[in-house]
Protein backbone atom coordinates (compact mmCIF):
# COMPACT_ATOMS: atom_id res chain seq x y z
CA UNK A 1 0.00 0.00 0.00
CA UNK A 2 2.95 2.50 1.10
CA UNK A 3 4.42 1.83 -2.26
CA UNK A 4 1.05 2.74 -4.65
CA UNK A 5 0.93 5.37 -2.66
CA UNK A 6 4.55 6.60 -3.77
CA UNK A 7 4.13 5.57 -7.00
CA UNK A 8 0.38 7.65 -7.03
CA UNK A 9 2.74 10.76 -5.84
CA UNK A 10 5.35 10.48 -8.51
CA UNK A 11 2.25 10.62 -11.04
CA UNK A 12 1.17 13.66 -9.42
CA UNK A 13 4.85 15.32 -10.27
CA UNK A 14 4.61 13.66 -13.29
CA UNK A 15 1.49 15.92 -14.52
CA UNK A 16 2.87 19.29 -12.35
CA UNK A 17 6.75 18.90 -13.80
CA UNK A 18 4.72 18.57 -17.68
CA UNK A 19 2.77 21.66 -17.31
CA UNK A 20 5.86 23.49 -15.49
CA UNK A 21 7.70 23.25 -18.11
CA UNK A 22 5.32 24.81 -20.57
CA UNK A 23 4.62 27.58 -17.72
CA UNK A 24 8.34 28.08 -17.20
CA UNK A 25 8.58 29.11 -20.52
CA UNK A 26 5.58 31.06 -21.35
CA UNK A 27 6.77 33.30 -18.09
CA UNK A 28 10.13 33.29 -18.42
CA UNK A 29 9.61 35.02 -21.99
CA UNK A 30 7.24 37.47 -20.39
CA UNK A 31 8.68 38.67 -17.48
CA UNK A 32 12.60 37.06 -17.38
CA UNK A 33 14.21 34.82 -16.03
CA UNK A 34 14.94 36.55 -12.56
CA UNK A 35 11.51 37.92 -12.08
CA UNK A 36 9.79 34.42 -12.72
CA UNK A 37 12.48 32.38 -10.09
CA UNK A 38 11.47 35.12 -7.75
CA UNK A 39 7.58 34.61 -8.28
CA UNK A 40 7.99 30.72 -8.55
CA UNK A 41 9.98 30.43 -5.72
CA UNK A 42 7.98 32.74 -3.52
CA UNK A 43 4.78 30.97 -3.86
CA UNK A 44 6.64 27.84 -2.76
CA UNK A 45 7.89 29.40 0.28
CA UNK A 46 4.89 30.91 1.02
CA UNK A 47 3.48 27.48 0.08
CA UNK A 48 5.08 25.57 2.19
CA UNK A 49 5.76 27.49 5.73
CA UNK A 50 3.07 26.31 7.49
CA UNK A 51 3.34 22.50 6.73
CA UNK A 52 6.98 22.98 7.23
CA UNK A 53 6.85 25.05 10.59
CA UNK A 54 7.21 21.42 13.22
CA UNK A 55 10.12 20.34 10.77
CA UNK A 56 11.99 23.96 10.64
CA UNK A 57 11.55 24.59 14.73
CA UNK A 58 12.91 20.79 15.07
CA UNK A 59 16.02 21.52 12.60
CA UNK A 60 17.02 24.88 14.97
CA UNK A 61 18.44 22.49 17.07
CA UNK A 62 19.74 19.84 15.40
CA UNK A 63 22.54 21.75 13.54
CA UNK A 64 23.17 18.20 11.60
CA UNK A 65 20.59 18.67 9.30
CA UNK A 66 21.89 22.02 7.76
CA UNK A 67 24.84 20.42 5.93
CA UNK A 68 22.85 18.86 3.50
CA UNK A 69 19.94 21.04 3.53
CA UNK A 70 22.12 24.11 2.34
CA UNK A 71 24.05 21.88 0.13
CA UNK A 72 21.07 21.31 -1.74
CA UNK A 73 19.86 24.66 -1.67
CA UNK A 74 23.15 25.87 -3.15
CA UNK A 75 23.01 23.27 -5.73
CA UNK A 76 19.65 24.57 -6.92
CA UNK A 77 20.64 28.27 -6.57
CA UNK A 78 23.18 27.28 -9.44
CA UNK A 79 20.82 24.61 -12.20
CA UNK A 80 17.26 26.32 -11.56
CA UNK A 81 18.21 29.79 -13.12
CA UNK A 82 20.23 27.70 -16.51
CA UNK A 83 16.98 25.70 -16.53
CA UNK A 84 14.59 28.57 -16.76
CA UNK A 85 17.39 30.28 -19.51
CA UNK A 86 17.15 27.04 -21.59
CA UNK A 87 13.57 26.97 -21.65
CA UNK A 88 13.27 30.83 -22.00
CA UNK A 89 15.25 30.56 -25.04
CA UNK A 90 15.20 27.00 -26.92
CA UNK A 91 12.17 25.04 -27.55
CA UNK A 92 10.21 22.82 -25.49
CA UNK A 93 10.49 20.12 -28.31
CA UNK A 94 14.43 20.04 -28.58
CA UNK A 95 15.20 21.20 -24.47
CA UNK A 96 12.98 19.13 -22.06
CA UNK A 97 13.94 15.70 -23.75
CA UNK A 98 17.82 16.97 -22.99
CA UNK A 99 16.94 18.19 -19.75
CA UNK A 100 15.64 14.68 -18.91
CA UNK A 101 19.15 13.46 -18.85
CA UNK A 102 18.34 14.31 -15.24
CA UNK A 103 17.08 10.50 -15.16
CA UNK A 104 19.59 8.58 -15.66
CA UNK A 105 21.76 10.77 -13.93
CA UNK A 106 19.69 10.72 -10.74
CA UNK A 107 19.37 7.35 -10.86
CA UNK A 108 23.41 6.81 -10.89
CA UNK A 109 23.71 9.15 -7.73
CA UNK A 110 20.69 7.30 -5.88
CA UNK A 111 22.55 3.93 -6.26
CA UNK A 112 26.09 4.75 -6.20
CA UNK A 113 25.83 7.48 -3.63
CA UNK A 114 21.96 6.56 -1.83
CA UNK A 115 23.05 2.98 -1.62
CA UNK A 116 19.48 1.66 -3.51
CA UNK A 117 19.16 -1.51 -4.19
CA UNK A 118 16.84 -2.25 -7.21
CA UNK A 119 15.84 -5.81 -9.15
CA UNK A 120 17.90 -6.05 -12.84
CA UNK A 121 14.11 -5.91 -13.65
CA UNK A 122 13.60 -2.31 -12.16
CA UNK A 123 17.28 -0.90 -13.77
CA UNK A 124 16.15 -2.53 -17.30
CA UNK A 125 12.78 -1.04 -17.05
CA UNK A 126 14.04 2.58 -15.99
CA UNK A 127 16.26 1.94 -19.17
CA UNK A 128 13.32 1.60 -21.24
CA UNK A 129 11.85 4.45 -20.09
CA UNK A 130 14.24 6.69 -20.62
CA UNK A 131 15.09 5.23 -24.36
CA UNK A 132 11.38 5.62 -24.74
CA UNK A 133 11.42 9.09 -23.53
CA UNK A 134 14.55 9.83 -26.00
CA UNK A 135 12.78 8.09 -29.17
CA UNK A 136 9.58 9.89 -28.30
CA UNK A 137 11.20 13.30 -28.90
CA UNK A 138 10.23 15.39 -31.66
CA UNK A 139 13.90 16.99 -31.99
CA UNK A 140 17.06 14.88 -33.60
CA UNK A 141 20.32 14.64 -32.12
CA UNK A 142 21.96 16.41 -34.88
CA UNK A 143 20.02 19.45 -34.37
CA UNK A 144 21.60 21.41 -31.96
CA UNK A 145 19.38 24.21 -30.94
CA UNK A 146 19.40 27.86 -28.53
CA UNK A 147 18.96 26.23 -25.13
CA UNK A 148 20.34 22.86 -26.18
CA UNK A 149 23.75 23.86 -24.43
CA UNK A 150 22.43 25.09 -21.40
CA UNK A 151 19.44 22.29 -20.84
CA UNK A 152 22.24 19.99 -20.93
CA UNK A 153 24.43 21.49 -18.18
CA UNK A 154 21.08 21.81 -16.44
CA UNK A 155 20.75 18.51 -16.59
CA UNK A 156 23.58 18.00 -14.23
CA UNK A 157 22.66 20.00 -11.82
CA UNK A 158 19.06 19.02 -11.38
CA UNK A 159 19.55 15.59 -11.55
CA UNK A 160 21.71 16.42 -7.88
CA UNK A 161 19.36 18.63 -6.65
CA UNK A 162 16.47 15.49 -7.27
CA UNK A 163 18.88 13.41 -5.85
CA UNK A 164 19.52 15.50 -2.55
CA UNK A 165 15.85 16.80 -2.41
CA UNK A 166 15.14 13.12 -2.17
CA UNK A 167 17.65 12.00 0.54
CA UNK A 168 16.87 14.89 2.54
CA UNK A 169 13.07 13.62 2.09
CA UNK A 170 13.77 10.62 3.50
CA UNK A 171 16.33 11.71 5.78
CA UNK A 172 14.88 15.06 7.47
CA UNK A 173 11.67 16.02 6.43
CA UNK A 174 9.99 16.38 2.70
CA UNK A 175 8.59 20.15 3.40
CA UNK A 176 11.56 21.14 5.13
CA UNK A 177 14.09 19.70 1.82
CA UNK A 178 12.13 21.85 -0.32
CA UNK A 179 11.16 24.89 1.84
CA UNK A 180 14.99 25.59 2.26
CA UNK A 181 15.59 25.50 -1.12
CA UNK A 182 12.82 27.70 -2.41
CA UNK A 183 13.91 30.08 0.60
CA UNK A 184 17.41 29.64 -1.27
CA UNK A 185 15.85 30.53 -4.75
CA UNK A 186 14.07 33.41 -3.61
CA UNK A 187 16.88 35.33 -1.89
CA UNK A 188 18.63 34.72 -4.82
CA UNK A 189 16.34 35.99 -7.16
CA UNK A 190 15.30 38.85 -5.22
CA UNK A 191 18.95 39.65 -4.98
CA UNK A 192 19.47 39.24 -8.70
CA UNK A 193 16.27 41.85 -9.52
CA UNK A 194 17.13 44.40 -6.81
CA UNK A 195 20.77 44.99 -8.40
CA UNK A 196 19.14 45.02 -12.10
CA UNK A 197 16.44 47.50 -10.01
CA UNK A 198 13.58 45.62 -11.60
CA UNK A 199 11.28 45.55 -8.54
CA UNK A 200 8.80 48.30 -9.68
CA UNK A 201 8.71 46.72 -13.33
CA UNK A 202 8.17 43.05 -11.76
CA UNK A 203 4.72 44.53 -9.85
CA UNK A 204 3.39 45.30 -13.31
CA UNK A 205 4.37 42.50 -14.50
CA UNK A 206 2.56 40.69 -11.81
CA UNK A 207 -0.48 42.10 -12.32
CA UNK A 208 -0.59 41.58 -16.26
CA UNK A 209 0.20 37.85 -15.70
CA UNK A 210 -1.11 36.94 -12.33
CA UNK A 211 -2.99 34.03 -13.29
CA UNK A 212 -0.07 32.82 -15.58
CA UNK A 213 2.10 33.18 -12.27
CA UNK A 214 -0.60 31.30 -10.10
CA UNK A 215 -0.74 28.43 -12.66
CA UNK A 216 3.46 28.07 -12.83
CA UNK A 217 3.36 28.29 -9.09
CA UNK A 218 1.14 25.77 -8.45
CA UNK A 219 2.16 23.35 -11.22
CA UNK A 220 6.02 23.27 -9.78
CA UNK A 221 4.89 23.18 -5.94
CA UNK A 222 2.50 20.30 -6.76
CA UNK A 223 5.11 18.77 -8.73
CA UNK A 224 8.20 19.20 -5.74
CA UNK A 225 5.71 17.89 -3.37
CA UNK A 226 4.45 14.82 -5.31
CA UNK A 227 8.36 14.24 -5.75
CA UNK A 228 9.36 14.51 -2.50
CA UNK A 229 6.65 12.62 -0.55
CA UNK A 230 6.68 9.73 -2.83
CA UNK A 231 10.93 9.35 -2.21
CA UNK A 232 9.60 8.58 1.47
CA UNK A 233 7.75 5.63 -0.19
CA UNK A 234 9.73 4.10 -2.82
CA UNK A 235 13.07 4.50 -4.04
CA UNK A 236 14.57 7.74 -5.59
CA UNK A 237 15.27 6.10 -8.71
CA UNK A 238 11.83 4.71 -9.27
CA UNK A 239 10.13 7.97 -8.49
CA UNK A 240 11.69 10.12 -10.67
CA UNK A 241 11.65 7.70 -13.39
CA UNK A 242 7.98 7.88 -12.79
CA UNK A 243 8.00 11.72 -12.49
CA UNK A 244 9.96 12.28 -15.32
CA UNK A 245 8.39 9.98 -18.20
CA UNK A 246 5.90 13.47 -18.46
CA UNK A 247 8.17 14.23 -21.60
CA UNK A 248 6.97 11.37 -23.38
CA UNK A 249 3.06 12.00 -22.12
CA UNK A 250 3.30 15.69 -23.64
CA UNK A 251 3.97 13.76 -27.12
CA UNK A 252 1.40 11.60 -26.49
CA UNK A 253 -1.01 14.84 -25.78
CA UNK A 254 0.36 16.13 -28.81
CA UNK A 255 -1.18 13.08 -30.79
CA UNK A 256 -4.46 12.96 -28.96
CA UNK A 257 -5.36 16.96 -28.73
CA UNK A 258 -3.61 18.38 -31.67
CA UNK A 259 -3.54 15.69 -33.75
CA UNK A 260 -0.41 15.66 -34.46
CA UNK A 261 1.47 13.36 -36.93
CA UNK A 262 4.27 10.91 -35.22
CA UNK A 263 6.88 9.46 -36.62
CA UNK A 264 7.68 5.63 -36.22
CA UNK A 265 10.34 5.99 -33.94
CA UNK A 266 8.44 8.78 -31.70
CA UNK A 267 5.68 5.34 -31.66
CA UNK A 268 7.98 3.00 -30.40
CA UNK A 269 8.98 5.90 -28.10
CA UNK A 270 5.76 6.52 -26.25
CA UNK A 271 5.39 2.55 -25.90
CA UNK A 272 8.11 1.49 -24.49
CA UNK A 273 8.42 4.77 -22.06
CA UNK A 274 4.54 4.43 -21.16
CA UNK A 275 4.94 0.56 -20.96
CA UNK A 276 7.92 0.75 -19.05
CA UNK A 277 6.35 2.94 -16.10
CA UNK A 278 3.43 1.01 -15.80
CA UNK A 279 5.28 -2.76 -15.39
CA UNK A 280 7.63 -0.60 -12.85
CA UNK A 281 4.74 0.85 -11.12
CA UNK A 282 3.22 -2.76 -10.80
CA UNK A 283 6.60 -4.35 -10.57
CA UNK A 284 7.42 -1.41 -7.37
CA UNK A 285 3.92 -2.11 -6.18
CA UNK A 286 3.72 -5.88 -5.49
């Protein structure tokens, strides 16, 4: 039961990481990248203060838990503003499926560094997924795009900050992991916009776009959350395998809603990524 329920989680960050991505963007390109970390990362905090308040009092004095906390926080500080640049200036099509190197990646940290253990049947499956994910892209490797550069540094970066967001789940407290780092993200950002003297502009801003803002908010918050809940159920590597297969769902959306024209590969794709997460999900589950 504790593993569905993980498993139910990561699908919830599946569906809030797909439409972040798309909200990313479309505010990003509006208002900047500064001025959108700032407004992201705000409504987290905001968010996420009261459910972290028992956690946060607890942590003031246990000075152990701050190591890794700020660690991660620092490590975010440094991928989340290339992330929102990659997005802001390549296209969804050719970036997220680069970004989502983040997989495999945070799958190597959570077993060489996590110590998870997980079946050859769980590795081969996450395998598929991510080839699936890969095929399933509308971009080819040969094209390399504005953003492709800096999605795939990003890459890097966010695959430690799932990987420490995780651990610190598991270890500490899942609202404390994240409310840290959106803390982090906002200081930062504020920081950034306050030397570029942006503040007045960004109010503007906020009230041309508010409900944009309110959607982006609530799609990454909803996706951090579903993340780093389910890591206290199942393994980091199956919940972000989960969480991140969304790349290959967009395509699928594409074929349903806009009726959209696939190629064979982008077929295969979407069949062995959306095959692959369900057998893991029942293969996790059992």
């Amino acid at each position: 039961m504790r593993a569905w329920l993980g498993i139910g989680l990561s699908v919830l960050a599946l569906v809030g990481w797909g439409l972040g991505d798309f909200f990313i963007q479309r505010t990003a390109r509006l208002v900047g990248v500064w001025a959108s970390l700032l407004l992201l990362s705000g409504i987290g905090t905001l968010a996420l203060l009261p459910a972290a308040a028992p956690a946060l009092v607890a942590a003031l004095g246990d000075h152990s838990q701050w190591p890794p906390l700020a660690l991660s926080a620092l490590i975010a500080c440094v991928s989340a503003p290339v992330n929102f640049l990659a997005l802001r200036r390549g296209k969804i099509s050719v970036v997220s499926p680069i970004i989502a190197l983040e997989l495999p990646l945070t799958v190597a940290l959570s077993i060489a560094i996590g110590r998870e253990q997980l079946s050859p049947l769980q590795i081969g499956l996450i395998l598929a997924v991510f080839t699936g994910m890969m095929l399933a892209s509308a971009s080819t490797a040969t094209r390399l795009e504005r953003g492709a550069a800096l999605a795939f540094f990003s890459a890097f970066g966010l695959a430690a900050s799932n990987f420490l967001i995780g651990k610190n789940s598991q270890d500490i407290s899942p609202m404390l992991a994240l409310l840290v780092t959106y803390a982090a993200l906002t200081m930062e950002a504020l920081t950034a916009l306050l030397f570029q003297r942006r503040i007045k502009r960004l109010l503007f801003q906020v009230r041309a776009h508010w409900r944009l803002i309110i959607a982006l908010g609530a799609a990454d918050v909803t996706a951090w959350v579903g993340y780093a809940l389910a890591t206290t159920f199942i393994p980091i590597a199956v919940a972000i395998t989960i969480s991140e297969s969304y790349v290959a769902l967009a395509v699928l959306l594409g074929l349903l809603v806009n009726r959209e024209q696939l190629r064979l590969r982008q077929r295969i794709g979407i069949t062995l990524a959306v095959g692959g997460v369900i057998i893991l999900a029942a293969v996790t589950g059992t």
